[in-house]
C-alpha atoms as a PDB file:
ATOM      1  CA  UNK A   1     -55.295   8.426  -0.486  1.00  0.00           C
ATOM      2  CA  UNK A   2     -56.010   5.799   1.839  1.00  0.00           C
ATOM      3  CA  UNK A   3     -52.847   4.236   3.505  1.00  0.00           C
ATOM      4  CA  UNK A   4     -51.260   0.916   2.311  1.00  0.00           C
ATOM      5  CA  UNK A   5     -53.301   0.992  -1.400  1.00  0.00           C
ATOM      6  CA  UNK A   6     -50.958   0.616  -4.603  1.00  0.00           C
ATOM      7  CA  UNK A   7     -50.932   2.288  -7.998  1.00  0.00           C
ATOM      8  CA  UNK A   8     -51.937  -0.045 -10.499  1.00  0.00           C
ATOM      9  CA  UNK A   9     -52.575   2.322 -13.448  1.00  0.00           C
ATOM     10  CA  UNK A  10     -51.981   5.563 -14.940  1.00  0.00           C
ATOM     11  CA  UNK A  11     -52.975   7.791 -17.606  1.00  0.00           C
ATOM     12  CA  UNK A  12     -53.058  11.346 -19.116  1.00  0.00           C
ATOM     13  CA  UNK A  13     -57.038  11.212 -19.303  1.00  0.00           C
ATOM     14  CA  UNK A  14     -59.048  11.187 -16.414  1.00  0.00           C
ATOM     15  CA  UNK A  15     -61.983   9.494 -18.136  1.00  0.00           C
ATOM     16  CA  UNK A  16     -59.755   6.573 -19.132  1.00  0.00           C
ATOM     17  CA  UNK A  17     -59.065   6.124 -15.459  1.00  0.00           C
ATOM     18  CA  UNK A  18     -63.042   6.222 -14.767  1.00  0.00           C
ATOM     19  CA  UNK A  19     -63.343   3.712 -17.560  1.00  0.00           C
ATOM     20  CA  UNK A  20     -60.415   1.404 -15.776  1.00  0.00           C
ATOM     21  CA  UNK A  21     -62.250   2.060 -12.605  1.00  0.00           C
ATOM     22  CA  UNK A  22     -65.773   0.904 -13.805  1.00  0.00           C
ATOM     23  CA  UNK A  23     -64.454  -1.853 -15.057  1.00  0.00           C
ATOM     24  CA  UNK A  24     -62.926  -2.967 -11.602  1.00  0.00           C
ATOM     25  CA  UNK A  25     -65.988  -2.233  -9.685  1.00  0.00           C
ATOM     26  CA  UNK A  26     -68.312  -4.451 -12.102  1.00  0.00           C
ATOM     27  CA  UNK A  27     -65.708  -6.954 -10.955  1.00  0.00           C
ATOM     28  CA  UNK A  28     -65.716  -6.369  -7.375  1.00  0.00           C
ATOM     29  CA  UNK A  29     -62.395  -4.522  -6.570  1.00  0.00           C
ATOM     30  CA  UNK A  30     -62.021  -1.813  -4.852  1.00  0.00           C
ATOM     31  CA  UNK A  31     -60.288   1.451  -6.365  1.00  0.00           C
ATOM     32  CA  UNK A  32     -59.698   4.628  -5.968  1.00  0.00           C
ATOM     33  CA  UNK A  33     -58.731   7.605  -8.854  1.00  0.00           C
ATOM     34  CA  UNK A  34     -56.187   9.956  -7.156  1.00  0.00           C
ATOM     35  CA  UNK A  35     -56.380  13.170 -10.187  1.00  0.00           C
ATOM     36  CA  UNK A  36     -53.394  15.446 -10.638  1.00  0.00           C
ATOM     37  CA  UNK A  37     -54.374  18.196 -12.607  1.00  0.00           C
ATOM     38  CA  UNK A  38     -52.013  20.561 -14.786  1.00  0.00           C
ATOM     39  CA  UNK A  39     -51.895  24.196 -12.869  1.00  0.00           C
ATOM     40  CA  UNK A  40     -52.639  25.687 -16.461  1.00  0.00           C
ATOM     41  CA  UNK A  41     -55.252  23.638 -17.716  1.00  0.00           C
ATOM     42  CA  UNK A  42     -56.811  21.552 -14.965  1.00  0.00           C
ATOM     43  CA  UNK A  43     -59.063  19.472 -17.015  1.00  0.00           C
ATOM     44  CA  UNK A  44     -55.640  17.998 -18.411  1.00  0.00           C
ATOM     45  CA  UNK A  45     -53.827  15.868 -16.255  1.00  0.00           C
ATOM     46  CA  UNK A  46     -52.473  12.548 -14.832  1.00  0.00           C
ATOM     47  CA  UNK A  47     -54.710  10.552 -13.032  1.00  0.00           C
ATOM     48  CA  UNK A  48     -53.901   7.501 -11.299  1.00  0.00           C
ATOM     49  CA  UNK A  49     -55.625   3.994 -10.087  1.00  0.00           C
ATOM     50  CA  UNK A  50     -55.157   2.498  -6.795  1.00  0.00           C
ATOM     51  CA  UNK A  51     -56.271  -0.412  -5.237  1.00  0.00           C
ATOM     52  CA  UNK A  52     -55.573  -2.536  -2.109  1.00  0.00           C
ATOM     53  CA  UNK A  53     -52.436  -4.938  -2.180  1.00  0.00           C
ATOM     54  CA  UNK A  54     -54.506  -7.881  -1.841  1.00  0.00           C
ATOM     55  CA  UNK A  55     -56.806  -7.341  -5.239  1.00  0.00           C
ATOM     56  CA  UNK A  56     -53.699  -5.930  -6.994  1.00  0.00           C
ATOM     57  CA  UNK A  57     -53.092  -8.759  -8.828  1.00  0.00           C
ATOM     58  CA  UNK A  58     -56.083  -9.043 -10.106  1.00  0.00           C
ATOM     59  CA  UNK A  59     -57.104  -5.933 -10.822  1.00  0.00           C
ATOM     60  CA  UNK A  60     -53.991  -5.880 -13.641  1.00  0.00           C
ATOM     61  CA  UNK A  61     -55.147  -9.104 -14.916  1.00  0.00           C
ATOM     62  CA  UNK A  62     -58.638  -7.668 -15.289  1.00  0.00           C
ATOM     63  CA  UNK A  63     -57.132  -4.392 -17.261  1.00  0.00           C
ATOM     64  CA  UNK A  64     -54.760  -6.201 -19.654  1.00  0.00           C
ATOM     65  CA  UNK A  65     -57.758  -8.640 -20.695  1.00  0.00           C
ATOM     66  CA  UNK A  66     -59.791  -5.209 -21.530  1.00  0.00           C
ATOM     67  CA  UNK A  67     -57.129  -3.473 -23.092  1.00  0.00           C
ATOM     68  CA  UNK A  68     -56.922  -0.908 -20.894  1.00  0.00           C
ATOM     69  CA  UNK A  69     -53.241  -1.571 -20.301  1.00  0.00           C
END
């Protein structure tokens, strides 16, 4: 994870993370999806967005408007 970035959203489904993260990069922002995978079934997991402090903001603004949080 790159230093100084901040979580922004979570969820138990990796592919609603990629969806969260399209969504930011058709807007411009920046993101990154840092995956935790269960040791038993590593397809399931928590997967988590991050994003620099200064697009933060908006990047939350941009999630709630889609539904995605």
């Amino acid at each position: 994870m790159k230093q100084g970035w901040i979580k922004i959203f979570s969820a138990l489904d990796v592919l609603q993370a990629k969806l969260a993260e399209d969504l930011l990069k058709q807007n411009g922002i920046e993101s990154h999806i840092l995956s935790k995978p269960d040791s038993m079934i590593p397809s399931v997991g928590e997967a988590e967005l991050y994003t620099l402090p200064e697009k933060a903001e908006q990047a939350v603004s941009l999630l709630k408007e889609n539904g995605l949080l």
